[in-house]
Structures are given as structure tokens and as C-alpha cells.
N, C-alpha and C. Protein backbone atom coordinates (compact mmCIF):
# COMPACT_ATOMS: atom_id res chain seq x y z
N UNK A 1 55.68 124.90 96.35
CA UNK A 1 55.59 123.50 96.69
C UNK A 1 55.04 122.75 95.49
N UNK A 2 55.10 121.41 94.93
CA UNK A 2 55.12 120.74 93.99
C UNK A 2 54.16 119.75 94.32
N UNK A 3 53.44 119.57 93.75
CA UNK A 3 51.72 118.82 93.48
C UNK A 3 51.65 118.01 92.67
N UNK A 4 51.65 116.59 93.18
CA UNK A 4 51.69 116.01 93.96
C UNK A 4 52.69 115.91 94.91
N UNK A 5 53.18 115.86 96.11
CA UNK A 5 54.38 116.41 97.32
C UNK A 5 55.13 114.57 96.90
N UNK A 6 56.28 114.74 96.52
CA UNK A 6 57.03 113.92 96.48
C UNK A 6 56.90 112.55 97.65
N UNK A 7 57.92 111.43 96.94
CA UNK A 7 57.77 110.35 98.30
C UNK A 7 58.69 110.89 99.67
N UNK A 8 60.00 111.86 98.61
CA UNK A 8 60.78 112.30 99.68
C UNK A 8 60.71 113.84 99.81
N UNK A 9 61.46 114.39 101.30
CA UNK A 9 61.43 116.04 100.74
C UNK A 9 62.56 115.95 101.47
N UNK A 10 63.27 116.91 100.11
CA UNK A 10 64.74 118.04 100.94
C UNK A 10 64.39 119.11 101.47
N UNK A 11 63.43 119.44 102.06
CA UNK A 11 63.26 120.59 102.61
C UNK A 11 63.38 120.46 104.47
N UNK A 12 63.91 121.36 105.56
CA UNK A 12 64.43 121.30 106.46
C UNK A 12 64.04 122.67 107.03
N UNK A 13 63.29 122.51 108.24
CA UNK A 13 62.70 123.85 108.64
C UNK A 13 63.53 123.91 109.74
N UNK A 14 64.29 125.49 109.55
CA UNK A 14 65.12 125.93 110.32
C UNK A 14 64.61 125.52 112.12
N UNK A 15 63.72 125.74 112.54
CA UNK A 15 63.58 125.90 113.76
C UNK A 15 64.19 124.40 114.41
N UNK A 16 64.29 123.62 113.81
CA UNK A 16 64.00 121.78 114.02
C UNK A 16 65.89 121.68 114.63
N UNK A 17 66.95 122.37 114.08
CA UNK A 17 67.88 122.47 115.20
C UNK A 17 69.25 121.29 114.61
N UNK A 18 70.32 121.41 115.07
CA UNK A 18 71.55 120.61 114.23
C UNK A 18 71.95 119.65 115.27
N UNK A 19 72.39 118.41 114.82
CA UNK A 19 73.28 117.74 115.79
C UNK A 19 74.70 117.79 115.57
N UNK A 20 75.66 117.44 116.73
CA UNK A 20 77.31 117.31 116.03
C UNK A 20 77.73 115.52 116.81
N UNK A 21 78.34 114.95 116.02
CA UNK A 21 78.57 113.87 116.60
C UNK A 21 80.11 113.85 116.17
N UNK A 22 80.47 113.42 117.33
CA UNK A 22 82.23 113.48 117.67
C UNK A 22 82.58 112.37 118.03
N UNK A 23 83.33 111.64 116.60
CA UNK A 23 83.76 110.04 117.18
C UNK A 23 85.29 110.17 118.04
N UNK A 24 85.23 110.51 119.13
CA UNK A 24 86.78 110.54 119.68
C UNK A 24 87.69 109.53 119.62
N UNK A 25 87.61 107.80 119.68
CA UNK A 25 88.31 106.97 119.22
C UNK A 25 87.43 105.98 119.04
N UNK A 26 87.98 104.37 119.35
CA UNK A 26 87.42 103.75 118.86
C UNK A 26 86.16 103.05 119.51
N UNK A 27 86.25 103.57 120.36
CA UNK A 27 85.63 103.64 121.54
C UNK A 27 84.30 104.30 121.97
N UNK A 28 84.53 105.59 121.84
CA UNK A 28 84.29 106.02 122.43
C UNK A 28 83.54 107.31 121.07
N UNK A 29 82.15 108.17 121.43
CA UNK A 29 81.62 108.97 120.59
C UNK A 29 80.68 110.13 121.33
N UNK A 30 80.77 111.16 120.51
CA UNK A 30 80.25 112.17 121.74
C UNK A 30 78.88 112.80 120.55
N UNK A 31 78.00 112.67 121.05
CA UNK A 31 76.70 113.18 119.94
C UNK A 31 75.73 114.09 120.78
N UNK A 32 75.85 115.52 120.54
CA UNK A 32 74.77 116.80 121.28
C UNK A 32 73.64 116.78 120.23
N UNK A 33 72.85 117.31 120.50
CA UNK A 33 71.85 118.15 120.04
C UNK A 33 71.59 119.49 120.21
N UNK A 34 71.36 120.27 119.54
CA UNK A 34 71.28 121.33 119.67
C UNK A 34 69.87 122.05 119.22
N UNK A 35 68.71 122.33 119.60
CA UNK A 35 67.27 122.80 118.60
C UNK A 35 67.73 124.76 118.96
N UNK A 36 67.42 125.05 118.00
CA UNK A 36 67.48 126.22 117.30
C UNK A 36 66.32 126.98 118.03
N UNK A 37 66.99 128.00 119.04
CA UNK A 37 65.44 128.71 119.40
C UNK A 37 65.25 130.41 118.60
N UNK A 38 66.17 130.41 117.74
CA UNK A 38 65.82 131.85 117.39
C UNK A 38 66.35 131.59 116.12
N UNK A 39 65.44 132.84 115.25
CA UNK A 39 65.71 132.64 113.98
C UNK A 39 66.04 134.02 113.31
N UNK A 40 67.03 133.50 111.92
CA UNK A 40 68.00 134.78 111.90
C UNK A 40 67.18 135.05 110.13
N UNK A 41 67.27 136.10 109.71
CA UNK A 41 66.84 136.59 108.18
C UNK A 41 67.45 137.36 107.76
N UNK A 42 67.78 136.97 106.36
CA UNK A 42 68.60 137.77 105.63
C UNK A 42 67.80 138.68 105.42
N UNK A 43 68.60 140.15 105.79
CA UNK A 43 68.09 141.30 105.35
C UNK A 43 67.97 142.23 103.88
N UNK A 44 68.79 140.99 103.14
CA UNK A 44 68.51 141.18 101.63
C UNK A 44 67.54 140.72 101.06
N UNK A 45 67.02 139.54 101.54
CA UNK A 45 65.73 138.76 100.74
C UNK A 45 64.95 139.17 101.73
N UNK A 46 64.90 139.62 102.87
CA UNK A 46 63.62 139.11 103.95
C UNK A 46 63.77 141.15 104.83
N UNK A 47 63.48 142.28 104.10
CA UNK A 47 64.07 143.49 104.58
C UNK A 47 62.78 143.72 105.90
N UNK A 48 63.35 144.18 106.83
CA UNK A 48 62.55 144.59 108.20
C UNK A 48 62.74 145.67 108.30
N UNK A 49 61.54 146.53 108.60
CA UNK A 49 61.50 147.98 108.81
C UNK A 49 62.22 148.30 110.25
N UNK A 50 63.24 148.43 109.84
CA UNK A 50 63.75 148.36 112.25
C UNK A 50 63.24 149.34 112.99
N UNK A 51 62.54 150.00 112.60
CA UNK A 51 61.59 151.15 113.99
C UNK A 51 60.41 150.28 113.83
N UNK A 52 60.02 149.71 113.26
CA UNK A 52 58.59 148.80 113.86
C UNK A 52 58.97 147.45 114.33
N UNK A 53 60.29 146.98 113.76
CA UNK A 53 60.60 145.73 114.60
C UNK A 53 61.05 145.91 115.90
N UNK A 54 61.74 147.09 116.04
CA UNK A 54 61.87 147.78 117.71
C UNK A 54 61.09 147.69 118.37
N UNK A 55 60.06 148.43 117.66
CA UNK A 55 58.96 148.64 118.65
C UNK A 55 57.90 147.69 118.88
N UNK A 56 58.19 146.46 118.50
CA UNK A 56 57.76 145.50 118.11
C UNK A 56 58.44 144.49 119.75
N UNK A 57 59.65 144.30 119.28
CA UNK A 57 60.34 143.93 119.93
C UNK A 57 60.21 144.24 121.79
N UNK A 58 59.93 145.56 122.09
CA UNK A 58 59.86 146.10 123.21
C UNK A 58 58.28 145.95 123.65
N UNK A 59 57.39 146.09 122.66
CA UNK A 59 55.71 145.30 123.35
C UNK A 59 56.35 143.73 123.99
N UNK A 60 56.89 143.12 123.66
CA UNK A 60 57.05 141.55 123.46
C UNK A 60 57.93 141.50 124.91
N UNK A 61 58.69 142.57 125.25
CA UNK A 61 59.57 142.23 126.15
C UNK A 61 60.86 142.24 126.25
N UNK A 62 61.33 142.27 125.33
CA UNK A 62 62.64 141.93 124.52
C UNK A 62 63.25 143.52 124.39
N UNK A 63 64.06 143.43 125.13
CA UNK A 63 64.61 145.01 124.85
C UNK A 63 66.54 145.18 125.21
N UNK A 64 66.80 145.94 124.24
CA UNK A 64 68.12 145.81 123.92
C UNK A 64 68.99 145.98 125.68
């Protein structure tokens, strides 16, 4: 992060979620929201041991 924090930031935290807005004519426009409840990691930059995220996973509840 950069010190002093800018007036603006491009930065965008995944969890915060996408909208789609669909102008169907001239009339008429269709706009969802969507917030993001789960989050995905690349397993090249971000590697998870998967027998402790398993077992991780199954304390929590979450089971395949």
C-alpha cells in the first residue's frame, strides 16, 4: 500500500460482489446485483495444504 493513500483507489475487494445491467430497449432496463459469498484462490500464488484445508473444512461443517 502507498503512503500517503491516494485521493483515489483502484483497488476492489473481492467479497463486495458484481452488478449486470441489461438495457433491453428504450424503455425499458434490467440491473441485478449480485455480492459474492465465497471466495476462490489461485492455487499457484495462494498454495493450500488440502488435508488441513479438509480437515479444516469438516470442523466448520462444510463437508463434501
Amino acid at each position: 500500500m502507498s503512503e500517503p493513500q491516494p485521493e483515489y483507489s483502484a483497488y476492489r475487494e473481492a467479497s463486495f460482489g458484481h452488478a449486470i445491467f441489461d438495457i433491453k430497449n428504450r424503455t425499458h432496463a434490467y440491473y441485478i446485483w449480485h455480492r459474492n459469498s465465497l471466495w476462490f484462490f489461485n492455487r499457484y500464488w495462494y498454495p493450500v495444504d488440502e488435508i488441513k484445508a479438509a480437515s479444516t473444512t469438516r470442523k466448520m461443517g462444510f463437508s463434501d
